[in-house]
C-alpha atoms as a PDB file:
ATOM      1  CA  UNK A   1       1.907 -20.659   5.021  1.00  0.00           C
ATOM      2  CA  UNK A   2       2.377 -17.559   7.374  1.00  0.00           C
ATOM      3  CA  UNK A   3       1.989 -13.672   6.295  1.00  0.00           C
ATOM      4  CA  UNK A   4       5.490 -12.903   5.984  1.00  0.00           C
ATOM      5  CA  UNK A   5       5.708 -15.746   3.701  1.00  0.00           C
ATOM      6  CA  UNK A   6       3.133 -14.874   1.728  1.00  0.00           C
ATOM      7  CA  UNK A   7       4.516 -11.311   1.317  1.00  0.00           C
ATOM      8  CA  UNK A   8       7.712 -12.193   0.327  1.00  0.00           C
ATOM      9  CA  UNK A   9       5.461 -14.156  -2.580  1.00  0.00           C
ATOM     10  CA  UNK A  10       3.494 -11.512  -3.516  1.00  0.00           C
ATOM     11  CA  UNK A  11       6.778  -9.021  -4.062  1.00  0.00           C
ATOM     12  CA  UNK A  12       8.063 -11.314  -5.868  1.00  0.00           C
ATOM     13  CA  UNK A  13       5.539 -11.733  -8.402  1.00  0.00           C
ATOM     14  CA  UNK A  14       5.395  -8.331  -8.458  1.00  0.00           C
ATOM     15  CA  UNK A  15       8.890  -7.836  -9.273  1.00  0.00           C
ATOM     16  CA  UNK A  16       9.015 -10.465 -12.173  1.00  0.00           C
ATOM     17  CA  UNK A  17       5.388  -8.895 -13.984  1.00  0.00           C
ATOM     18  CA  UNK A  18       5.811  -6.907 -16.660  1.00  0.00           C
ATOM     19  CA  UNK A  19       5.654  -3.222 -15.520  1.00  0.00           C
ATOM     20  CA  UNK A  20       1.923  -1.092 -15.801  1.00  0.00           C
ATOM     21  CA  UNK A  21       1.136   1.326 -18.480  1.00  0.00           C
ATOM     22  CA  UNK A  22      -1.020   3.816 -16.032  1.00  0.00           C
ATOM     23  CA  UNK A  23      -1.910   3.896 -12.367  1.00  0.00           C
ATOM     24  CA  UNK A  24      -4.922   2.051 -12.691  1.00  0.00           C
ATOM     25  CA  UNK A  25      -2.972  -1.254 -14.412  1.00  0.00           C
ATOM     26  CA  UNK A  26      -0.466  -0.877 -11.547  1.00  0.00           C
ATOM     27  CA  UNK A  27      -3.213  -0.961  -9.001  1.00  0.00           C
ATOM     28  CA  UNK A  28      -5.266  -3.785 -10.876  1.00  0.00           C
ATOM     29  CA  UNK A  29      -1.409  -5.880 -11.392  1.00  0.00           C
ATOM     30  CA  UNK A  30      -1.468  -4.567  -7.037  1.00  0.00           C
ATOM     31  CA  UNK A  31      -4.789  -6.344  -6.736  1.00  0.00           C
ATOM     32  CA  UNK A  32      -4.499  -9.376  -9.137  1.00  0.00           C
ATOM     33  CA  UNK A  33      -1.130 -10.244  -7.470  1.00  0.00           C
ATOM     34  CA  UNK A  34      -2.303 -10.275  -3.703  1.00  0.00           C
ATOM     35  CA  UNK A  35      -5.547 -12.257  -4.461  1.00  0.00           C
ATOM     36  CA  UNK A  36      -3.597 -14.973  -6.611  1.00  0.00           C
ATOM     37  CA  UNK A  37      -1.084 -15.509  -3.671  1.00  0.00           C
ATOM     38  CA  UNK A  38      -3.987 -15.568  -1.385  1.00  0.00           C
ATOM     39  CA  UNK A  39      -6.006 -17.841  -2.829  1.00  0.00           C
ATOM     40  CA  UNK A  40      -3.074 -20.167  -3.601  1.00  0.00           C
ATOM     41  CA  UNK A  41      -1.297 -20.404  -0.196  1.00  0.00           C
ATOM     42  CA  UNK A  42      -3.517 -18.590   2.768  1.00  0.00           C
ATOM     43  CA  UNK A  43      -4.830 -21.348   4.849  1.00  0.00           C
ATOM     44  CA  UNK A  44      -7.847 -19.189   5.575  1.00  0.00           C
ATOM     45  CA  UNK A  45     -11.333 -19.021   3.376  1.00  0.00           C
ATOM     46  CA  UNK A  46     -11.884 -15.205   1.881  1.00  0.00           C
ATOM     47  CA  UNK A  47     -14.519 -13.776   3.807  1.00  0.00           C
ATOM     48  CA  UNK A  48     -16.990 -11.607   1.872  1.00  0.00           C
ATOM     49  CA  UNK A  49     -17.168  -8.877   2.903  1.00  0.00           C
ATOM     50  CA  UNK A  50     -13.756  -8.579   4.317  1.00  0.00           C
ATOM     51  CA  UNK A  51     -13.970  -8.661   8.289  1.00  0.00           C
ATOM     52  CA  UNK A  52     -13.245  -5.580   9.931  1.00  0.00           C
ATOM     53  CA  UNK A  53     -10.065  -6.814  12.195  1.00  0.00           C
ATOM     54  CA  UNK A  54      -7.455  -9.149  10.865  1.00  0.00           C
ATOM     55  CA  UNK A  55      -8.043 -12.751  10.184  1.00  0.00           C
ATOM     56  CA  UNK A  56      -4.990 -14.018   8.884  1.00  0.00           C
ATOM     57  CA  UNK A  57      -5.664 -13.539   5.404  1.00  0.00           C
ATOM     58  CA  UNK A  58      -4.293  -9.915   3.407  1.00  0.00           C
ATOM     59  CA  UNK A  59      -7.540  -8.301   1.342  1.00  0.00           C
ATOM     60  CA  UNK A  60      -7.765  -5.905  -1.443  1.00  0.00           C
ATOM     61  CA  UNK A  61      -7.602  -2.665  -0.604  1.00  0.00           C
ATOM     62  CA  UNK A  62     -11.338  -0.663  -0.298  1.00  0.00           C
ATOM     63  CA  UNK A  63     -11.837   1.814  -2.616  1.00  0.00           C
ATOM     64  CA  UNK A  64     -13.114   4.028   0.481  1.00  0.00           C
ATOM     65  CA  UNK A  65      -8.842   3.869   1.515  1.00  0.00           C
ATOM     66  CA  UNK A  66      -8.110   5.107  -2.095  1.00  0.00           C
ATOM     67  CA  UNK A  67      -7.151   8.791  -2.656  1.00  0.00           C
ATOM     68  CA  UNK A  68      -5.109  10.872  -5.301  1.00  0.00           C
ATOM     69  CA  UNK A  69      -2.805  13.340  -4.034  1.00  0.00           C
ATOM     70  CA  UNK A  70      -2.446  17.130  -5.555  1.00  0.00           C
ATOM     71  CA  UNK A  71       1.206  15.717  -7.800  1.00  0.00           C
ATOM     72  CA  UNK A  72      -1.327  12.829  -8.760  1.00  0.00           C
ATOM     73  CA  UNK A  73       0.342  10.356  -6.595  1.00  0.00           C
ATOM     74  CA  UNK A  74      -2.750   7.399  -5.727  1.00  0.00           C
ATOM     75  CA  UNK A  75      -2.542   7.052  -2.645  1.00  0.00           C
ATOM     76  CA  UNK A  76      -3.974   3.586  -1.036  1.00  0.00           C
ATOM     77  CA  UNK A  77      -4.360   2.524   2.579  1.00  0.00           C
ATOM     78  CA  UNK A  78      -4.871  -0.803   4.061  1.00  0.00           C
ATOM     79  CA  UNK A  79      -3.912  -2.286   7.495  1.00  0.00           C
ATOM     80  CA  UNK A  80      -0.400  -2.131   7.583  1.00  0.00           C
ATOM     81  CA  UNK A  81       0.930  -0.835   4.358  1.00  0.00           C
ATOM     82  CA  UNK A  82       0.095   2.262   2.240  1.00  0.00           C
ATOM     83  CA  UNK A  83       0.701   2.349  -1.442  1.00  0.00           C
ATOM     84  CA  UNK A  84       2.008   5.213  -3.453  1.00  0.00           C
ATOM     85  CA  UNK A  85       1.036   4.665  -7.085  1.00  0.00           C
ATOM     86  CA  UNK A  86       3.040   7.625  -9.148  1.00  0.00           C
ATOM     87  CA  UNK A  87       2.290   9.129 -12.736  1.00  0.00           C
ATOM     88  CA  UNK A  88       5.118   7.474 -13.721  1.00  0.00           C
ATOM     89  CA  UNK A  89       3.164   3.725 -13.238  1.00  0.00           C
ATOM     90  CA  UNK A  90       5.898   3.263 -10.535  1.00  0.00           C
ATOM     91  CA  UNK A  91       4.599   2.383  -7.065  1.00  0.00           C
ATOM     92  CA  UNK A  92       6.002   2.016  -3.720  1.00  0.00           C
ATOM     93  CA  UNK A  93       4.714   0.034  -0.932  1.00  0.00           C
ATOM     94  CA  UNK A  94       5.254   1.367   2.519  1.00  0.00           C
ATOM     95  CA  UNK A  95       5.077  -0.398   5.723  1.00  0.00           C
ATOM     96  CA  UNK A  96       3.403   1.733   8.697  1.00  0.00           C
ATOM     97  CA  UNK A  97       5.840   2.127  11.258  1.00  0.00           C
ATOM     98  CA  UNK A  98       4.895   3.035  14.993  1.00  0.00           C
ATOM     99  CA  UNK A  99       4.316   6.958  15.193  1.00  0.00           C
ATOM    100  CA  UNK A 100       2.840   6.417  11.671  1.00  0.00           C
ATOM    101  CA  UNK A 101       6.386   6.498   9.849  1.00  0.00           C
ATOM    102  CA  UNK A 102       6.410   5.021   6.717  1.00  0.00           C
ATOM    103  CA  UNK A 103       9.345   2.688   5.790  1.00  0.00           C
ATOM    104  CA  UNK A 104       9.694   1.668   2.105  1.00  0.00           C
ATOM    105  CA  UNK A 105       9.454  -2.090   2.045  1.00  0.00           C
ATOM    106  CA  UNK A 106       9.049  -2.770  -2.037  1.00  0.00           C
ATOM    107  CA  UNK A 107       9.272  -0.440  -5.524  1.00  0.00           C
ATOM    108  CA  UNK A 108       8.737  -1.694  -9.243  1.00  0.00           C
ATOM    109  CA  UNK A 109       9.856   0.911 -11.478  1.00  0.00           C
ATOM    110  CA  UNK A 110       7.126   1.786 -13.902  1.00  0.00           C
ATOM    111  CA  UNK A 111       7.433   1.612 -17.766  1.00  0.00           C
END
């Protein structure tokens, strides 16, 4: 099954989970999501440690590409996407644009 594919999955599943109580359950529901649809429909093995250009296959994010903003917003980077993970247990998913604009591609509402 191809990336976009997968995506559309993985927002999915994401839109029918129960919302997160705190940042941390919306990044582990983040996490837990993507590696389920992985491991269920990417054609390609996980690769550990995760190879540093793209094989096909989406990884968790590395908690080097993790940061919390000054409004406490968690910030999280990975390859084409950046994740904005409010105090509210909301979270946005943004996908990087050329000239680094961000264009909102998914939002679960938090509790």
């Amino acid at each position: 099954m191809n990336i976009q594919d997968r995506l559309k999955i993985f927002y999915d599943r994401l839109t029918a989970a129960q919302a997160a109580a705190d940042a941390e359950a919306a990044l582990a529901l983040i996490c837990r999501t993507l590696e389920e649809v992985e491991n269920e429909f990417c054609p390609l093995e996980k690769k550990n440690p995760p190879p540093e250009s793209f094989d096909g296959r989406m990884y968790l994010p590395q908690k080097d590409n993790m940061c919390v903003s000054d409004n406490q917003t968690m910030w999280v980077k990975t390859r084409k996407h950046r994740i904005a993970i409010k105090p509210d247990d909301s979270f946005t998913v943004f996908s990087l644009m050329p000239h680094r604009v961000l264009f909102r591609e998914f939002h679960k509402p938090g509790q």
